[in-house]
N, C-alpha and C. Protein backbone atom coordinates (compact mmCIF):
# COMPACT_ATOMS: atom_id res chain seq x y z
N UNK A 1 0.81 -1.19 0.00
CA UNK A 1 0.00 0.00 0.00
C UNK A 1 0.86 1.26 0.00
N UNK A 2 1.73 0.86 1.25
CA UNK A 2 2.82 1.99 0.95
C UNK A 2 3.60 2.49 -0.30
N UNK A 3 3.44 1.82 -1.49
CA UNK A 3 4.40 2.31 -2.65
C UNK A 3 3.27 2.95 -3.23
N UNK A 4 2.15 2.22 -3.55
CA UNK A 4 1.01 2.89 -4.68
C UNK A 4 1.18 4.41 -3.84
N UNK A 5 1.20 4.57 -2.41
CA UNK A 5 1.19 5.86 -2.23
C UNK A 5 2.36 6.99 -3.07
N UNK A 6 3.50 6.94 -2.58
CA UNK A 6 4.52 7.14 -3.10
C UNK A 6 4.43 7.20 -4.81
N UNK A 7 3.95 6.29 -5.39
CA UNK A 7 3.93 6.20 -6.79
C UNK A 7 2.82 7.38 -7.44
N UNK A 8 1.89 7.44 -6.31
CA UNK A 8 1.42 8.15 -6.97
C UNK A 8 1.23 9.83 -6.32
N UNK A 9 1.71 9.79 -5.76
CA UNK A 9 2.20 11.20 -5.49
C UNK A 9 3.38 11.33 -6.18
N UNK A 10 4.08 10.90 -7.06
CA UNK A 10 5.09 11.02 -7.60
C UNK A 10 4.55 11.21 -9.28
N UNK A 11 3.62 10.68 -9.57
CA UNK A 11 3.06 10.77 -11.12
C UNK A 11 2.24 12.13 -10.79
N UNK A 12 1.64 12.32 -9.34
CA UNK A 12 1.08 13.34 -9.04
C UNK A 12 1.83 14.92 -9.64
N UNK A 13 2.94 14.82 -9.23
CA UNK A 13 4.05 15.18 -9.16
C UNK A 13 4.61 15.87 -10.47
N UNK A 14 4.54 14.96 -11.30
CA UNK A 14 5.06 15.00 -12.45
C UNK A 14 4.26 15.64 -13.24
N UNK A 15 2.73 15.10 -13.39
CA UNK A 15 1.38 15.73 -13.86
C UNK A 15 1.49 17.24 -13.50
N UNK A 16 1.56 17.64 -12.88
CA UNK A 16 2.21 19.37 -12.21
C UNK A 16 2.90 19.82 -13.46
N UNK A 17 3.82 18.93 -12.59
CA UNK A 17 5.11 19.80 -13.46
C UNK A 17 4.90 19.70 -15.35
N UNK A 18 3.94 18.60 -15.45
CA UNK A 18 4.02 18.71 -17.11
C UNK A 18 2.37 20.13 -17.36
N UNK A 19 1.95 20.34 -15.97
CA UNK A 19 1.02 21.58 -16.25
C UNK A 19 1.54 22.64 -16.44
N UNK A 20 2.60 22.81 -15.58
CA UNK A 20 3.45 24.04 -15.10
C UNK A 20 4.23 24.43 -16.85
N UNK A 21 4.28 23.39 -16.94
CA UNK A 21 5.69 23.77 -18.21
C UNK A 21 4.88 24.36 -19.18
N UNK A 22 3.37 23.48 -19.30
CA UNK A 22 2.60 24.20 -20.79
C UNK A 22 2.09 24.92 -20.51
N UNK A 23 1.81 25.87 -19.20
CA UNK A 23 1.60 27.35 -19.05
C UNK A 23 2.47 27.92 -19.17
N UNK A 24 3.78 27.92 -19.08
CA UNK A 24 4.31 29.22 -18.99
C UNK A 24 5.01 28.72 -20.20
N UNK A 25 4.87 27.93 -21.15
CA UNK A 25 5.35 27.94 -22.73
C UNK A 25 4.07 28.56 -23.38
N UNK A 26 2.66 28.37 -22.74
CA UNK A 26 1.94 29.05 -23.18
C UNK A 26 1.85 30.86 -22.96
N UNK A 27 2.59 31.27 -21.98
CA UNK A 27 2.25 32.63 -21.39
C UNK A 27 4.17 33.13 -22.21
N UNK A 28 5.14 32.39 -22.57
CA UNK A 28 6.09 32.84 -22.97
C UNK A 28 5.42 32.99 -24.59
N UNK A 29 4.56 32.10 -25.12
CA UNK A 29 4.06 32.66 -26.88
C UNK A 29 2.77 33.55 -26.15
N UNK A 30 2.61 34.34 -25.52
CA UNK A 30 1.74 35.64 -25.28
C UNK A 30 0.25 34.76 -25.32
N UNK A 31 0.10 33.82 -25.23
CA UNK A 31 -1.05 33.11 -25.38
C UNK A 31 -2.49 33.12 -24.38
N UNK A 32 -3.08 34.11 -24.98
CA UNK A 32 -4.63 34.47 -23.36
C UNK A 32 -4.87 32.53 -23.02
N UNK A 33 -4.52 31.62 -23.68
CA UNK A 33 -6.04 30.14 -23.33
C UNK A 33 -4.79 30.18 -22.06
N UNK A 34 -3.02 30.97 -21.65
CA UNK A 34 -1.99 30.36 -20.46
C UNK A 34 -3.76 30.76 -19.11
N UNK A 35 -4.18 31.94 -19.37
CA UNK A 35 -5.49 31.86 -18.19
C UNK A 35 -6.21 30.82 -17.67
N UNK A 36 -6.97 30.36 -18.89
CA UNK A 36 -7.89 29.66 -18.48
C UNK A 36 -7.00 28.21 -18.67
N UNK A 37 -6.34 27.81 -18.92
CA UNK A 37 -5.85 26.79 -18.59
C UNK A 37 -4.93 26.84 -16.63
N UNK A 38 -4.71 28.23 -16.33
CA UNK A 38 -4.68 28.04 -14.85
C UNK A 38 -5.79 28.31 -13.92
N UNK A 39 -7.03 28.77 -14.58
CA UNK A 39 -8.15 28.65 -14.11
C UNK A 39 -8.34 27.34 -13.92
N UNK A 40 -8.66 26.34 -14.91
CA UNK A 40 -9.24 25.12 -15.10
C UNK A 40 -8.15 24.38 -14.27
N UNK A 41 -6.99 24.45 -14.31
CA UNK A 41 -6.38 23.66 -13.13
C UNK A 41 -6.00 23.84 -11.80
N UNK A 42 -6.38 25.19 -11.24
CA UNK A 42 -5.91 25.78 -9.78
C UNK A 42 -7.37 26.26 -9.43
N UNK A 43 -8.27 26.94 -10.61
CA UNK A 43 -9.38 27.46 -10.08
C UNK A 43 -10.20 27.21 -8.70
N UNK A 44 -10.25 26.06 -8.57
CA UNK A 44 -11.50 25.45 -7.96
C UNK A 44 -10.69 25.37 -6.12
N UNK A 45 -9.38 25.38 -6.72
CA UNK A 45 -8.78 25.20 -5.07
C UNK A 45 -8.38 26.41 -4.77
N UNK A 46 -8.26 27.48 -5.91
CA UNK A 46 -7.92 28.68 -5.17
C UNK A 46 -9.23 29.12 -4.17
N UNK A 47 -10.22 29.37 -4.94
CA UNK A 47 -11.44 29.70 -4.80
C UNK A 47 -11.54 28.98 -3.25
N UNK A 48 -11.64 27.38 -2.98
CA UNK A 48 -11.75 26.97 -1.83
C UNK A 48 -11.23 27.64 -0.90
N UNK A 49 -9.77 27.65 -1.16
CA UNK A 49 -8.88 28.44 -0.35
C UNK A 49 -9.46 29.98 0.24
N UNK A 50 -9.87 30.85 -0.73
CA UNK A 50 -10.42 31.98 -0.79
C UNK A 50 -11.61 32.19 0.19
N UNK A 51 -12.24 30.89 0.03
CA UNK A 51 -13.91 31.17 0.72
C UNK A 51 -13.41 31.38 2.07
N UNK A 52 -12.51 30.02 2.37
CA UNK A 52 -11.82 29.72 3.92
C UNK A 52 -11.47 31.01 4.07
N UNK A 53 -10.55 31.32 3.87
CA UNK A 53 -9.99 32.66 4.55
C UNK A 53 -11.11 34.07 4.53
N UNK A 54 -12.07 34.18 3.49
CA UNK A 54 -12.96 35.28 3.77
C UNK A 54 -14.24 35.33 4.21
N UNK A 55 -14.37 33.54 4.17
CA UNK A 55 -16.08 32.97 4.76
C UNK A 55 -17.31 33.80 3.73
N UNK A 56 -16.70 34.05 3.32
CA UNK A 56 -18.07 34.61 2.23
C UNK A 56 -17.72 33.96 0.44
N UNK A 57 -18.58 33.85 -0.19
CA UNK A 57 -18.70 33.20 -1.39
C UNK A 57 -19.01 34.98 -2.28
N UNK A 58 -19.01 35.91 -1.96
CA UNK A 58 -19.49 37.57 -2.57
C UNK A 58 -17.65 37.83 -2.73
N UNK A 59 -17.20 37.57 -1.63
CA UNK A 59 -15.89 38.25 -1.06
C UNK A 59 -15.15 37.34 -2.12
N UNK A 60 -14.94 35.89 -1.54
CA UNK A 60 -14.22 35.08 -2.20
C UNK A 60 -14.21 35.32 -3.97
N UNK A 61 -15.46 35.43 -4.43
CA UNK A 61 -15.59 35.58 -6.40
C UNK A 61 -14.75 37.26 -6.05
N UNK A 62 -15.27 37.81 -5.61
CA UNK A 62 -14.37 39.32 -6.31
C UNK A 62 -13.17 39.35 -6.17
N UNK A 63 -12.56 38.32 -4.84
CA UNK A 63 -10.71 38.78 -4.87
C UNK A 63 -10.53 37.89 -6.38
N UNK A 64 -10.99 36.32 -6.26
CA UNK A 64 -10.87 35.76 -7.15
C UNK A 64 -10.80 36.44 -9.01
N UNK A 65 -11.40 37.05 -9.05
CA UNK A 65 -11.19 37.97 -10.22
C UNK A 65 -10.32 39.16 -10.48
N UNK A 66 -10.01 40.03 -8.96
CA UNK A 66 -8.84 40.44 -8.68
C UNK A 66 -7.47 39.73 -9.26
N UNK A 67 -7.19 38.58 -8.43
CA UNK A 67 -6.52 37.94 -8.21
C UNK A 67 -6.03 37.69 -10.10
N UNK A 68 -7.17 37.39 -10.78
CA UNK A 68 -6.91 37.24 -12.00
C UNK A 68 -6.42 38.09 -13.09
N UNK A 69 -6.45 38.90 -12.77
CA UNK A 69 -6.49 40.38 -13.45
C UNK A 69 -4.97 40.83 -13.18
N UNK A 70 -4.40 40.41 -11.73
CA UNK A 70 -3.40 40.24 -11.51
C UNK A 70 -2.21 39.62 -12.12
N UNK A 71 -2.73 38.37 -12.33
CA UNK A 71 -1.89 37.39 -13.14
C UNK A 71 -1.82 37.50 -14.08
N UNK A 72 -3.09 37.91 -14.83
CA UNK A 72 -2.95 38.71 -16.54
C UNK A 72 -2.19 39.44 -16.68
N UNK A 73 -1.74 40.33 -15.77
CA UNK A 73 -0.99 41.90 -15.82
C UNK A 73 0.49 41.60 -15.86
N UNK A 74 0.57 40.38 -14.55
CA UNK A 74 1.72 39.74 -14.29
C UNK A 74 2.20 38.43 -15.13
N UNK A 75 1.88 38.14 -15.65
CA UNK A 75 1.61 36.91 -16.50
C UNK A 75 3.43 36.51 -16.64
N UNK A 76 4.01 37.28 -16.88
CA UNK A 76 5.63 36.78 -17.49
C UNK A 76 6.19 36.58 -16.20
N UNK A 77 5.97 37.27 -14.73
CA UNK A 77 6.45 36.83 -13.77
C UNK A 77 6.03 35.14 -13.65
N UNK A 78 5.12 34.61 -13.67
CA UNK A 78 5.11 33.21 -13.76
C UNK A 78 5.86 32.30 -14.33
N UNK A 79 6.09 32.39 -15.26
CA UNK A 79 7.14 31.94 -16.42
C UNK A 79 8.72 31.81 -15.23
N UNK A 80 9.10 32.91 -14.72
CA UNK A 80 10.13 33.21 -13.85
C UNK A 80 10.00 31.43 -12.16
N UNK A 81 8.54 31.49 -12.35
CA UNK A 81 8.16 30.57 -10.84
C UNK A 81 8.91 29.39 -10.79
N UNK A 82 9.46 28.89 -9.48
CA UNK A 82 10.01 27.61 -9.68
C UNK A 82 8.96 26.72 -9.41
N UNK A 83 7.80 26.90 -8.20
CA UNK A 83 6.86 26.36 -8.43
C UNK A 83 5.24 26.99 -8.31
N UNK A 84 5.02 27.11 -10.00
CA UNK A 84 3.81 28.15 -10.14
C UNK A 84 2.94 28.10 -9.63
N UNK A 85 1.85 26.62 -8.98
CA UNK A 85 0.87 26.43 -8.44
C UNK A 85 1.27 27.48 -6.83
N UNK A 86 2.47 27.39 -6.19
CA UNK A 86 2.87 27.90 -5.09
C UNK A 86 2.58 29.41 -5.31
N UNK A 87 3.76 29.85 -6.64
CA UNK A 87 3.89 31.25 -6.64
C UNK A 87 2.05 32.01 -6.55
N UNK A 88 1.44 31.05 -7.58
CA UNK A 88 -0.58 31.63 -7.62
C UNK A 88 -0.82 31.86 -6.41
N UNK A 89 -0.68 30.96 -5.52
CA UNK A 89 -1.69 30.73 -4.47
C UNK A 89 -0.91 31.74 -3.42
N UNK A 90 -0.03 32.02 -3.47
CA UNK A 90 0.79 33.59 -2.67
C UNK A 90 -0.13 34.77 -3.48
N UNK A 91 -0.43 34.78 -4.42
CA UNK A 91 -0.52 35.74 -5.00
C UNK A 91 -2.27 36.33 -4.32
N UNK A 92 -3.14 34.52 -4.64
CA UNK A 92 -4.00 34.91 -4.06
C UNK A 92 -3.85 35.48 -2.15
N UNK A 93 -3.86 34.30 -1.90
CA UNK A 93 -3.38 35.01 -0.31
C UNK A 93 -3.05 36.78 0.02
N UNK A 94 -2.40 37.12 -0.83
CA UNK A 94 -2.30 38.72 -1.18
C UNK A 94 -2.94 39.36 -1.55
N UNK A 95 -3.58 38.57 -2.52
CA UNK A 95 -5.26 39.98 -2.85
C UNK A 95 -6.12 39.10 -1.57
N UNK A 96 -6.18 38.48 -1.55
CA UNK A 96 -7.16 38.63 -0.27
C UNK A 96 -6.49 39.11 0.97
N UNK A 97 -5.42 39.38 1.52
CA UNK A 97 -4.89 39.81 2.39
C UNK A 97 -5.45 41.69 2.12
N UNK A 98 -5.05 42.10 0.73
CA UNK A 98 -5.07 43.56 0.48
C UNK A 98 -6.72 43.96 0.65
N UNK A 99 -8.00 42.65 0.31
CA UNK A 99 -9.50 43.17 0.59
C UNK A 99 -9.17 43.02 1.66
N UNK A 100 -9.04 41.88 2.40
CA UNK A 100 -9.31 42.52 4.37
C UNK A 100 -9.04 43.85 5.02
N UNK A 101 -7.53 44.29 4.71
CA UNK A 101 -7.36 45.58 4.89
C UNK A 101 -8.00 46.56 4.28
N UNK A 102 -8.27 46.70 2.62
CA UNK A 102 -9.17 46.83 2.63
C UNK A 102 -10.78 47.72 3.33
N UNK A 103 -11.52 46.37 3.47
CA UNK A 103 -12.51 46.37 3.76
C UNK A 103 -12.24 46.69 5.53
N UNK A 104 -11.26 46.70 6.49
CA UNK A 104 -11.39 46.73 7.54
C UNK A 104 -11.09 48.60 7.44
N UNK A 105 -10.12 49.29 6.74
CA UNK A 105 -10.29 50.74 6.84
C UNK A 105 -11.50 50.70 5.97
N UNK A 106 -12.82 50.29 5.15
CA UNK A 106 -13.74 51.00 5.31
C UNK A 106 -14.44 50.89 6.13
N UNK A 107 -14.71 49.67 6.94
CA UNK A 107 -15.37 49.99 7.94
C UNK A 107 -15.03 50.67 9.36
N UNK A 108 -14.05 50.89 8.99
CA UNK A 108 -13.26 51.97 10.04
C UNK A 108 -13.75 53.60 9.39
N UNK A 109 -13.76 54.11 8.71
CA UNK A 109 -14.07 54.79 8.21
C UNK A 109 -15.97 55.49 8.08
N UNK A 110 -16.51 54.43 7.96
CA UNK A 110 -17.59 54.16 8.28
C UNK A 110 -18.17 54.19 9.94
N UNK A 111 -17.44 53.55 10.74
CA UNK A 111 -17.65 54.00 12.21
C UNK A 111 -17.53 55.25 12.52
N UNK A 112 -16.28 55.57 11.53
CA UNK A 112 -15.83 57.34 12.25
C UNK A 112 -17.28 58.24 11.60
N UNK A 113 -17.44 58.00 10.79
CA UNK A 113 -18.51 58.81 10.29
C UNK A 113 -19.77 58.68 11.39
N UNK A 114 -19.77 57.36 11.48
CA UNK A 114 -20.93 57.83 12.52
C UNK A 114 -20.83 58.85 13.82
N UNK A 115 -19.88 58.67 13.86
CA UNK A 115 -18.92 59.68 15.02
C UNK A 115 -19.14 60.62 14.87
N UNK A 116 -19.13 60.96 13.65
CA UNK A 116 -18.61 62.57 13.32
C UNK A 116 -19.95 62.98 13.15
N UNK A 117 -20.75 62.32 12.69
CA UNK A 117 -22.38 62.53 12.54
C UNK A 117 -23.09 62.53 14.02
N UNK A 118 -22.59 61.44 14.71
CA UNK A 118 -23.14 61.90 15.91
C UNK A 118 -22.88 63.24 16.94
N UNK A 119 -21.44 63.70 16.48
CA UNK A 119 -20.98 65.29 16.55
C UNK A 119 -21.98 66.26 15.94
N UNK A 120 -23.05 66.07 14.95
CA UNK A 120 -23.37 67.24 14.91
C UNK A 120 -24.74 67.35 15.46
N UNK A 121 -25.41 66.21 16.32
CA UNK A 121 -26.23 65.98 17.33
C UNK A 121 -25.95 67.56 18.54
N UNK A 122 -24.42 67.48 18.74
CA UNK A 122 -24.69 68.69 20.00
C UNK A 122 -24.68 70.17 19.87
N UNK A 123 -25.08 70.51 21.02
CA UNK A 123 -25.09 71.98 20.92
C UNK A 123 -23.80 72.76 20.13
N UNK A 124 -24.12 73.74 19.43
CA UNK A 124 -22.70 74.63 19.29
C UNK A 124 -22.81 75.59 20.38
N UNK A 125 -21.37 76.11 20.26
CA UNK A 125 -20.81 77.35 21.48
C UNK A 125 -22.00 78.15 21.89
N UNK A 126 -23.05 78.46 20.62
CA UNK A 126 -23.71 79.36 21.35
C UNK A 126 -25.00 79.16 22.21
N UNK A 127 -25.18 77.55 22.00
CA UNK A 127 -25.95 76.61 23.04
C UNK A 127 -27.20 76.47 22.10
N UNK A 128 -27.56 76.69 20.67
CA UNK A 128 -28.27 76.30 20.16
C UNK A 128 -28.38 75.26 19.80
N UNK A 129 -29.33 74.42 19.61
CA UNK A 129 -29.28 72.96 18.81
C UNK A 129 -28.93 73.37 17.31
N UNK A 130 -28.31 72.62 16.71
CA UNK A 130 -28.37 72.75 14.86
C UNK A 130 -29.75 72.05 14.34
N UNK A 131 -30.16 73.23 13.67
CA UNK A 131 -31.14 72.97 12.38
C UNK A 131 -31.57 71.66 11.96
N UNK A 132 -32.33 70.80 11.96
CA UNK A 132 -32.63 69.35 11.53
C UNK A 132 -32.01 69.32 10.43
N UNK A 133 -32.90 70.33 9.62
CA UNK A 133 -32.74 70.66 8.15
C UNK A 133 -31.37 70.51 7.76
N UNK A 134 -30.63 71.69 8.27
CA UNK A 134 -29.02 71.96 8.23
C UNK A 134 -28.01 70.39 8.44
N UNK A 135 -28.31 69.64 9.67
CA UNK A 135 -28.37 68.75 9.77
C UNK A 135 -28.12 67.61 8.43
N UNK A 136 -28.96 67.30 8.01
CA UNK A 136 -29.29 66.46 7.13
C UNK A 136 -29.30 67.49 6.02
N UNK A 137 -28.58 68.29 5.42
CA UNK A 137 -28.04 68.92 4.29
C UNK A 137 -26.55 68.80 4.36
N UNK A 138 -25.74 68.67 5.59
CA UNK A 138 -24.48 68.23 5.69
C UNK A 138 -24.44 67.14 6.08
N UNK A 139 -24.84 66.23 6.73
CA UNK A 139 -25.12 64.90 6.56
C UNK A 139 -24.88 64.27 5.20
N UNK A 140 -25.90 64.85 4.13
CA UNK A 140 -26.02 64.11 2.78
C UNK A 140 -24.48 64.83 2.50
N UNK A 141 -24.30 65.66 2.22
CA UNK A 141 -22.74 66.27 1.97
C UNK A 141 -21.59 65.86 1.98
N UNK A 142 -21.64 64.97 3.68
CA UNK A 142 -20.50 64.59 4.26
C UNK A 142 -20.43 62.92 3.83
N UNK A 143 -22.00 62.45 3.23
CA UNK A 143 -21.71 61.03 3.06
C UNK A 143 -21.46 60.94 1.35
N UNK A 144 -22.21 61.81 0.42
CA UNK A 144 -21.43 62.44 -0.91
C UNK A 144 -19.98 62.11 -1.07
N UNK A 145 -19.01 62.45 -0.39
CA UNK A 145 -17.50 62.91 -0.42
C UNK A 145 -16.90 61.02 -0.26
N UNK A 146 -15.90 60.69 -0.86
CA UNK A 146 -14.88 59.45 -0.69
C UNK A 146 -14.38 59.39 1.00
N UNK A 147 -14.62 58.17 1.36
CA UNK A 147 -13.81 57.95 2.52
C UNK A 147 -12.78 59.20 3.40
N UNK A 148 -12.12 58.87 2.33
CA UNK A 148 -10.43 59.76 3.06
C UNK A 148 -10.83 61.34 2.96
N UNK A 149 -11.69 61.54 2.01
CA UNK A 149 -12.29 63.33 2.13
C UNK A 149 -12.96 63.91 3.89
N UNK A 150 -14.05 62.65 3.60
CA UNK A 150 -15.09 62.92 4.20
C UNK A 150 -13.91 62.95 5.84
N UNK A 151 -13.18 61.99 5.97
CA UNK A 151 -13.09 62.24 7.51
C UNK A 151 -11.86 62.81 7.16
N UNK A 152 -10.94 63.77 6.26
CA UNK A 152 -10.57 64.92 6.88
C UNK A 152 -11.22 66.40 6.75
N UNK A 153 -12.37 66.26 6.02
CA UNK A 153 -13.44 67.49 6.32
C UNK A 153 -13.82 67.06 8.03
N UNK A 154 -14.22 66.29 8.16
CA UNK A 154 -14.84 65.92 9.10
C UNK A 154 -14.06 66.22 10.93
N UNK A 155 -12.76 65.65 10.59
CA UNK A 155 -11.91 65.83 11.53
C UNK A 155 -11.32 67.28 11.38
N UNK A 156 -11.21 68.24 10.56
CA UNK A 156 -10.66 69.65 10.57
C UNK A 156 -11.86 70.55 11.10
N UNK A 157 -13.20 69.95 10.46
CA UNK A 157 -14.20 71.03 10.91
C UNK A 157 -14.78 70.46 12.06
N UNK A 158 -15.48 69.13 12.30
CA UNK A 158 -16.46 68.98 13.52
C UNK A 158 -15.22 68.68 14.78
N UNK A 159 -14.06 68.28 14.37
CA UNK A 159 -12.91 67.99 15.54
C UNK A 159 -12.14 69.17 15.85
N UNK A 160 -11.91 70.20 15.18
CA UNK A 160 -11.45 71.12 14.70
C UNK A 160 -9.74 70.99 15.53
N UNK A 161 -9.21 69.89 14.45
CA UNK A 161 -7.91 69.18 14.72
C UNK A 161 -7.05 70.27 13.70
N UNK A 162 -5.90 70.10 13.75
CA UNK A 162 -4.84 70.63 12.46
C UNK A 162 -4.80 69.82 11.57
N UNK A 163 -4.17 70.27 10.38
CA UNK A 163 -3.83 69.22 9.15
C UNK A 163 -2.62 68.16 10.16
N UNK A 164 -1.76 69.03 11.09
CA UNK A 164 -0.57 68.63 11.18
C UNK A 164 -1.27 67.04 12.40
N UNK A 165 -2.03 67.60 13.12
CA UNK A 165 -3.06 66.46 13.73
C UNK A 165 -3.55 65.41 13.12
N UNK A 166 -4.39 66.28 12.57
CA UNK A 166 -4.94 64.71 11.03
C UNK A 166 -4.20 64.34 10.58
N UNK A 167 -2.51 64.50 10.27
CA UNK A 167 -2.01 63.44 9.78
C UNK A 167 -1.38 62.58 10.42
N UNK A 168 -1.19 63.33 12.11
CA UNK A 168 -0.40 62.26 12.87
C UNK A 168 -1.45 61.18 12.95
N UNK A 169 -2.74 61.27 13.14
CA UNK A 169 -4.14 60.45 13.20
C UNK A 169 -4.24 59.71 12.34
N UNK A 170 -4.09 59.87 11.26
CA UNK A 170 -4.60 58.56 10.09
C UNK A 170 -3.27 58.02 9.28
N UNK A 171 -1.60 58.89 10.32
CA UNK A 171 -0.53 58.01 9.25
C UNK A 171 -0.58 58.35 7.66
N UNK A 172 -0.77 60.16 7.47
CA UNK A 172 -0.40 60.10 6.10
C UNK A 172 0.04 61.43 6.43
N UNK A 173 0.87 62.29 5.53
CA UNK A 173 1.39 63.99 5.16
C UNK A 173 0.61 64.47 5.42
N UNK A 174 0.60 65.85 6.03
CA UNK A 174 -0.29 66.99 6.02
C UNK A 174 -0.57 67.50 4.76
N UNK A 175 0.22 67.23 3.65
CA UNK A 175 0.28 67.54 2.22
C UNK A 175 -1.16 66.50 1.49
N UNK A 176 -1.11 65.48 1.96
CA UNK A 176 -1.54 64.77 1.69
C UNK A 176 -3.37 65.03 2.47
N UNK A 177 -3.41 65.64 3.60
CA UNK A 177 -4.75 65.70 4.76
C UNK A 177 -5.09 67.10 4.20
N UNK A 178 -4.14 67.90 3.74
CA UNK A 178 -4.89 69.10 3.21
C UNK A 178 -5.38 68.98 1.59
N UNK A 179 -4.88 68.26 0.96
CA UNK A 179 -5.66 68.09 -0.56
C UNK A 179 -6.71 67.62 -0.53
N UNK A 180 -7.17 66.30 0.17
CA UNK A 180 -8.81 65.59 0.72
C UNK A 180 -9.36 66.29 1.24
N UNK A 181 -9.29 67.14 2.37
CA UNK A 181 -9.98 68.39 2.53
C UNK A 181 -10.12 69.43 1.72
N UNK A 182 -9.06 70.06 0.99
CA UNK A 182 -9.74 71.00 -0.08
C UNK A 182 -10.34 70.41 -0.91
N UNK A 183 -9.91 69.10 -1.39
CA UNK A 183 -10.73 68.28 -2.54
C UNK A 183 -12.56 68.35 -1.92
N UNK A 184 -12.36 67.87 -0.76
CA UNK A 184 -13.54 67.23 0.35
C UNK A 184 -14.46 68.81 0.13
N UNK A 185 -13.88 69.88 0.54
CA UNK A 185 -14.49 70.90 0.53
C UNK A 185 -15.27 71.23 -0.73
N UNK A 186 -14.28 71.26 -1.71
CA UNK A 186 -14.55 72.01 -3.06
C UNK A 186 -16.08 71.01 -3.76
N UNK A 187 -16.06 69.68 -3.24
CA UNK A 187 -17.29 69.17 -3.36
C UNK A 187 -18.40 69.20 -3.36
């Protein structure tokens, strides 16, 4: 029993490597079928792989097409792989590594907003409530604007932080916290 194992993880083996070779002889003659011939032979386990790590089947198809778009772009780095099924499945691991992050600053982003929205719940200095109306005219305004706008409008005016603040806060240039805000503004 013990050899059929061996034997055939070894034809296993070989079957690879005779996949490996006619993709990247296919992706060295510029050939689009080098895709779907690593679709049709990695597809189904990347994808597995994919669901596992993102538990969603929405999440998993979009890195998965990411992921592809990738390899199209990159296509001659493969050719370079010593072992390509390995080098793919890094690759995926990486676009799905890049949606988690991702998706975890938007929903970071998304919390702050509620934040910042629940900031305009209080009184201003002069102890008036704000306007419903007013309210929900900057409301729609502030949810209008991209992520990175909205919370450095958000953090310069309802926090009334510095650029030089907002950038120690979100880890980017003040060069960089004052363009999303004028951008954010000019909106």
């Amino acid at each position: 029993m013990e050899a059929k194992k061996s034997f055939r993880s070894e034809g296993d083996s070989l079957e690879n490597r005779n996949i490996e070779r006619k993709i990247k002889e296919l992706i060295r003659n510029d050939d689009t079928a080098a895709l779907e011939v690593i679709y049709d032979e990695f597809g189904n386990r990347i994808y597995k792989y994919l669901l596992s790590v993102l538990c969603s089947k929405d999440k998993a198809s979009e890195v998965m097409q990411n992921l592809f778009v990738a390899i199209a772009e990159k296509r001659f780095h493969l050719v370079k792989a010593r072992n390509l099924e390995g080098y793919i499945f890094i690759m995926a691991r990486n676009q799905a590594m890049d949606f988690l992050r991702k998706e975890s600053t938007k929903e970071k982003y998304e919390r702050d907003f509620q934040d910042y929205e629940n900031v305009l719940f209080v009184k201003d200095d002069s102890n008036k409530e704000v306007d419903g109306r007013q309210l929900k005219e900057v409301s729609q305004a502030l949810r209008s604007l991209p992520a990175e706008q909205r919370t450095a409008v958000s953090m310069k005016i309802f926090q009334e932080m510095t650029f030089r603040d907002i950038a120690g806060t979100l880890g980017c240039s003040t060069f960089t916290v004052a363009s999303r805000y004028r951008y954010g503004m000019c909106s």
